[in-house]
C-alpha atoms as a PDB file:
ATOM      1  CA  UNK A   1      70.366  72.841 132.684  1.00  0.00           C
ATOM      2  CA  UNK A   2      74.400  73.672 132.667  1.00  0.00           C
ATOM      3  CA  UNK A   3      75.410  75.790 136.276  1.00  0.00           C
ATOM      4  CA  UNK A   4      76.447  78.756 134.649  1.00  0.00           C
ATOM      5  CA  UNK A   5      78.697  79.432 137.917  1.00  0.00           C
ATOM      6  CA  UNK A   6      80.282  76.080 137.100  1.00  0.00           C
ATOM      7  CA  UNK A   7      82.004  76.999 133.475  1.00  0.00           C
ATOM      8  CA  UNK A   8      85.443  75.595 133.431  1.00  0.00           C
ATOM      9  CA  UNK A   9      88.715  77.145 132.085  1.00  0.00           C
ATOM     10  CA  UNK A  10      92.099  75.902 131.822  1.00  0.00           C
ATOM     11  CA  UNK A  11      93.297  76.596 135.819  1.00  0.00           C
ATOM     12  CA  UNK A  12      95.253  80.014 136.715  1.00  0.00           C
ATOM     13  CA  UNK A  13      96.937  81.035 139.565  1.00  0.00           C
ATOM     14  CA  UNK A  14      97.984  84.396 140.846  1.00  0.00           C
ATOM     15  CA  UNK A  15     100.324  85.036 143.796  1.00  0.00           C
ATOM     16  CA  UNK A  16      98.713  88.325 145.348  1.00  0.00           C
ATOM     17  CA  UNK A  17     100.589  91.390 146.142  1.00  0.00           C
ATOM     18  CA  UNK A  18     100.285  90.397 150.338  1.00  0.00           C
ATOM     19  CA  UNK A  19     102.620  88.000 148.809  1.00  0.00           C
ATOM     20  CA  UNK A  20     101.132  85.449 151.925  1.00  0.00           C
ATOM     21  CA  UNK A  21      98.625  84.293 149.446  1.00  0.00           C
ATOM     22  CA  UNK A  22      97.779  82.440 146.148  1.00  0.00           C
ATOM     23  CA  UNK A  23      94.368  82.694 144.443  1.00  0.00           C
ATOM     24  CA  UNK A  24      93.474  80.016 142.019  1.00  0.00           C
ATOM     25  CA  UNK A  25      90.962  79.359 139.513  1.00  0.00           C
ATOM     26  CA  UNK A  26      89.228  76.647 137.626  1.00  0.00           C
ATOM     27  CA  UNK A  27      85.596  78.592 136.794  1.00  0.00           C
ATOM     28  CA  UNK A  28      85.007  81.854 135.744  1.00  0.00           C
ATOM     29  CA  UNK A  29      82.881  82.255 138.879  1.00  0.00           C
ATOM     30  CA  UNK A  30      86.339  81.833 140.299  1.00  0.00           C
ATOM     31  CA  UNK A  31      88.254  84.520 138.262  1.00  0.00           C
ATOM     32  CA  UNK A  32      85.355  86.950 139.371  1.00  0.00           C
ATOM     33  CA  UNK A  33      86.306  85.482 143.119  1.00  0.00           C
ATOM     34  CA  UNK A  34      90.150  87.103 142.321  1.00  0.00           C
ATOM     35  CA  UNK A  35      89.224  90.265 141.067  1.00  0.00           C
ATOM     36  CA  UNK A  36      86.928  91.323 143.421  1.00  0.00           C
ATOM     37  CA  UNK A  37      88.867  90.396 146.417  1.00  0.00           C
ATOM     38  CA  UNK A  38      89.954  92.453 149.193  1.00  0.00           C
ATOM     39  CA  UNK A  39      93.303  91.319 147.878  1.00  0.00           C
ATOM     40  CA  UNK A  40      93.309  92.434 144.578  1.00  0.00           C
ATOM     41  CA  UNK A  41      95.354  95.580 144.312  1.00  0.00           C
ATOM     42  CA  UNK A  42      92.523  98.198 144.138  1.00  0.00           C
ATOM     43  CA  UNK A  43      94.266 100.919 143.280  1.00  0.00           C
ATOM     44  CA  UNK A  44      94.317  99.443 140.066  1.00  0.00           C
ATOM     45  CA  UNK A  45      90.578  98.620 139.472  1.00  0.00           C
ATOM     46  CA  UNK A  46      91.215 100.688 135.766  1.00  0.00           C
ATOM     47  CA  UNK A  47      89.639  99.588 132.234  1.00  0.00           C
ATOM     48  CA  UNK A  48      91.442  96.117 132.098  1.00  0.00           C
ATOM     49  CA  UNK A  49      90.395  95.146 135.764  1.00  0.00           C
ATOM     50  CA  UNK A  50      86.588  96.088 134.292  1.00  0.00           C
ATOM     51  CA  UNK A  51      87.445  94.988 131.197  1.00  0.00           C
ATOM     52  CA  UNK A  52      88.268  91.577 132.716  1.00  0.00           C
ATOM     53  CA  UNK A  53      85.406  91.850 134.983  1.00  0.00           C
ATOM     54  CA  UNK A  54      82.597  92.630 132.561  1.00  0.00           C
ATOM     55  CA  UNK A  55      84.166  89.896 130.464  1.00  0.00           C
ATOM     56  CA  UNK A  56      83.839  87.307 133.546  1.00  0.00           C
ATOM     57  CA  UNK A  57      80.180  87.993 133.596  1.00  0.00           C
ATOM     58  CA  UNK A  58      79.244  88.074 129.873  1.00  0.00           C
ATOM     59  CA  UNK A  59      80.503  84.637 130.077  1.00  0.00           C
ATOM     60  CA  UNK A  60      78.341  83.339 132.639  1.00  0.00           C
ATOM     61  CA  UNK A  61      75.404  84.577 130.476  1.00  0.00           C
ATOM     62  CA  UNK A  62      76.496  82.918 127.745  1.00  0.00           C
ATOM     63  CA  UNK A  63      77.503  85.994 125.400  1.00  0.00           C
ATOM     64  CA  UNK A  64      81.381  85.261 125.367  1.00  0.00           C
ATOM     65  CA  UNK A  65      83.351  82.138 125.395  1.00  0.00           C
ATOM     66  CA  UNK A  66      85.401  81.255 128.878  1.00  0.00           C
ATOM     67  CA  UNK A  67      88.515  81.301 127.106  1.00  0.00           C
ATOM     68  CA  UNK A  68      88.035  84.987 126.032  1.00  0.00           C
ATOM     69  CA  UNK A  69      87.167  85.674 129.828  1.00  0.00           C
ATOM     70  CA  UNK A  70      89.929  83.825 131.053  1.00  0.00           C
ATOM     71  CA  UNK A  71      92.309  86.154 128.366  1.00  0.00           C
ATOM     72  CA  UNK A  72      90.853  89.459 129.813  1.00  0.00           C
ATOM     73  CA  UNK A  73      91.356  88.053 133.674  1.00  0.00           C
ATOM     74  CA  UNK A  74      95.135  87.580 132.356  1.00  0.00           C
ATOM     75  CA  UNK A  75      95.480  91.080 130.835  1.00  0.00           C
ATOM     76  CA  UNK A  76      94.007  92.472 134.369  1.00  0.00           C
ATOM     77  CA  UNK A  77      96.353  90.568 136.088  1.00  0.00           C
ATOM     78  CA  UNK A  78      99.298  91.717 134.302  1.00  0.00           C
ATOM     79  CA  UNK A  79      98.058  95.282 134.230  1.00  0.00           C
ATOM     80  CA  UNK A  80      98.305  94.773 137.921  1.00  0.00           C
ATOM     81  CA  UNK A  81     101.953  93.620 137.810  1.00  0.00           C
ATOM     82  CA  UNK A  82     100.901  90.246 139.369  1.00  0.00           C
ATOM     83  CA  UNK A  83     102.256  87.098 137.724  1.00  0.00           C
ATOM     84  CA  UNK A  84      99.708  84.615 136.110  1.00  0.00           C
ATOM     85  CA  UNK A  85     100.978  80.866 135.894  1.00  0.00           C
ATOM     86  CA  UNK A  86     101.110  78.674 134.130  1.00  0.00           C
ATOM     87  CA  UNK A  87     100.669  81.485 131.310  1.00  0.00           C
ATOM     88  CA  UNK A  88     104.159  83.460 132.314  1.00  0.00           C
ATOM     89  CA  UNK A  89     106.170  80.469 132.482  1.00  0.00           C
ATOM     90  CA  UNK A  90     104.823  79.302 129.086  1.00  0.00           C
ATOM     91  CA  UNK A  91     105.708  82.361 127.691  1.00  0.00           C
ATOM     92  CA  UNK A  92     109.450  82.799 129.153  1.00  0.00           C
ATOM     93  CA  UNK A  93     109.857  79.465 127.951  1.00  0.00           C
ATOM     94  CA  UNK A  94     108.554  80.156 124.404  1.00  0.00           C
ATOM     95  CA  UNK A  95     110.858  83.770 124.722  1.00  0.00           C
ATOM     96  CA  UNK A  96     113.973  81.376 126.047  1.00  0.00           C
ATOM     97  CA  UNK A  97     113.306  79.163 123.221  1.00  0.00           C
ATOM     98  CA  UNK A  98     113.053  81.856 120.369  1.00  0.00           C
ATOM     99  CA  UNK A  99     115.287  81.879 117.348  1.00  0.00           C
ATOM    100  CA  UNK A 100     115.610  85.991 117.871  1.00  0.00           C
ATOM    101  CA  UNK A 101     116.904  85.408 121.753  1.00  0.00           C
ATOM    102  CA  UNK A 102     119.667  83.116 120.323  1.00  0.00           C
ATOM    103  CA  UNK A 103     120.837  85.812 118.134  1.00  0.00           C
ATOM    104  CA  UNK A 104     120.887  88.378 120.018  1.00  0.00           C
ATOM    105  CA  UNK A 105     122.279  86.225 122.892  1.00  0.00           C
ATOM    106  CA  UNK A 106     125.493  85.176 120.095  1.00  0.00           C
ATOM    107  CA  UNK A 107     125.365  89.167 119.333  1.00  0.00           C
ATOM    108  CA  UNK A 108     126.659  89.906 123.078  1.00  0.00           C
ATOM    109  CA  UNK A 109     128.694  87.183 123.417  1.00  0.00           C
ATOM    110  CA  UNK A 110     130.836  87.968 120.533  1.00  0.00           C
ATOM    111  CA  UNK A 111     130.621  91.468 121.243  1.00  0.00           C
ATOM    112  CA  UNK A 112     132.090  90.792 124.416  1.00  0.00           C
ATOM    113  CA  UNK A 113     134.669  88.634 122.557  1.00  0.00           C
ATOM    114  CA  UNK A 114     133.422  85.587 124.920  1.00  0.00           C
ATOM    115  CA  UNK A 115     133.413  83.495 121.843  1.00  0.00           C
ATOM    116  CA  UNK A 116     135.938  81.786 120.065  1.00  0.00           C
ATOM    117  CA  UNK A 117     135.260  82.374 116.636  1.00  0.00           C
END
């Protein structure tokens, strides 16, 4: 029999708001671990921190794919203004990278008559 506690996910880290420390993940055991630290800003314990939460454990029993628990532990974090990596930097990168940024870059540039044109 699988150890449910065991489920892998792609890893995660979150820098925490004491800003001393880093939590990191590799299970959804460990995502619960993160949210329901003394660390985790409580004050924002709202629907997405349950959300994510509730998620977390209908993985374990089976009922949800880690992936979809790992999403939900993302949208917490966010909620909670903490950064999530290596999923932020994918996405600046994929937001740096756009089409739409380079217009809008070229946009300001000429309308700040930076460019020769």
């Amino acid at each position: 029999m699988h150890d449910v506690s065991t489920i892998p996910i792609m890893e995660i880290a979150v820098p925490l708001p004491d800003r001393e420390h880093f939590a990191t993940a590799s299970t959804i055991s460990g995502l619960m671990d993160i949210l329901m630290s003394e660390r985790w800003p409580r004050h924002l314990n709202g629907p997405t921190w349950q959300h994510a939460l509730a998620s977390c454990l209908r993985s374990l029993q089976g009922e949800l794919q880690p992936t979809r628990a790992r999403q939900a532990f993302v949208s917490a974090a966010r909620a909670a203004h903490l950064k999530v990596l290596p999923d932020d930097e994918q996405r600046l990168r994929s937001r740096a990278a756009s089409p739409r940024r380079k217009i809008v870059v070229r946009k300001r540039e000429l309308e700040a008559g930076s460019v020769d044109g």
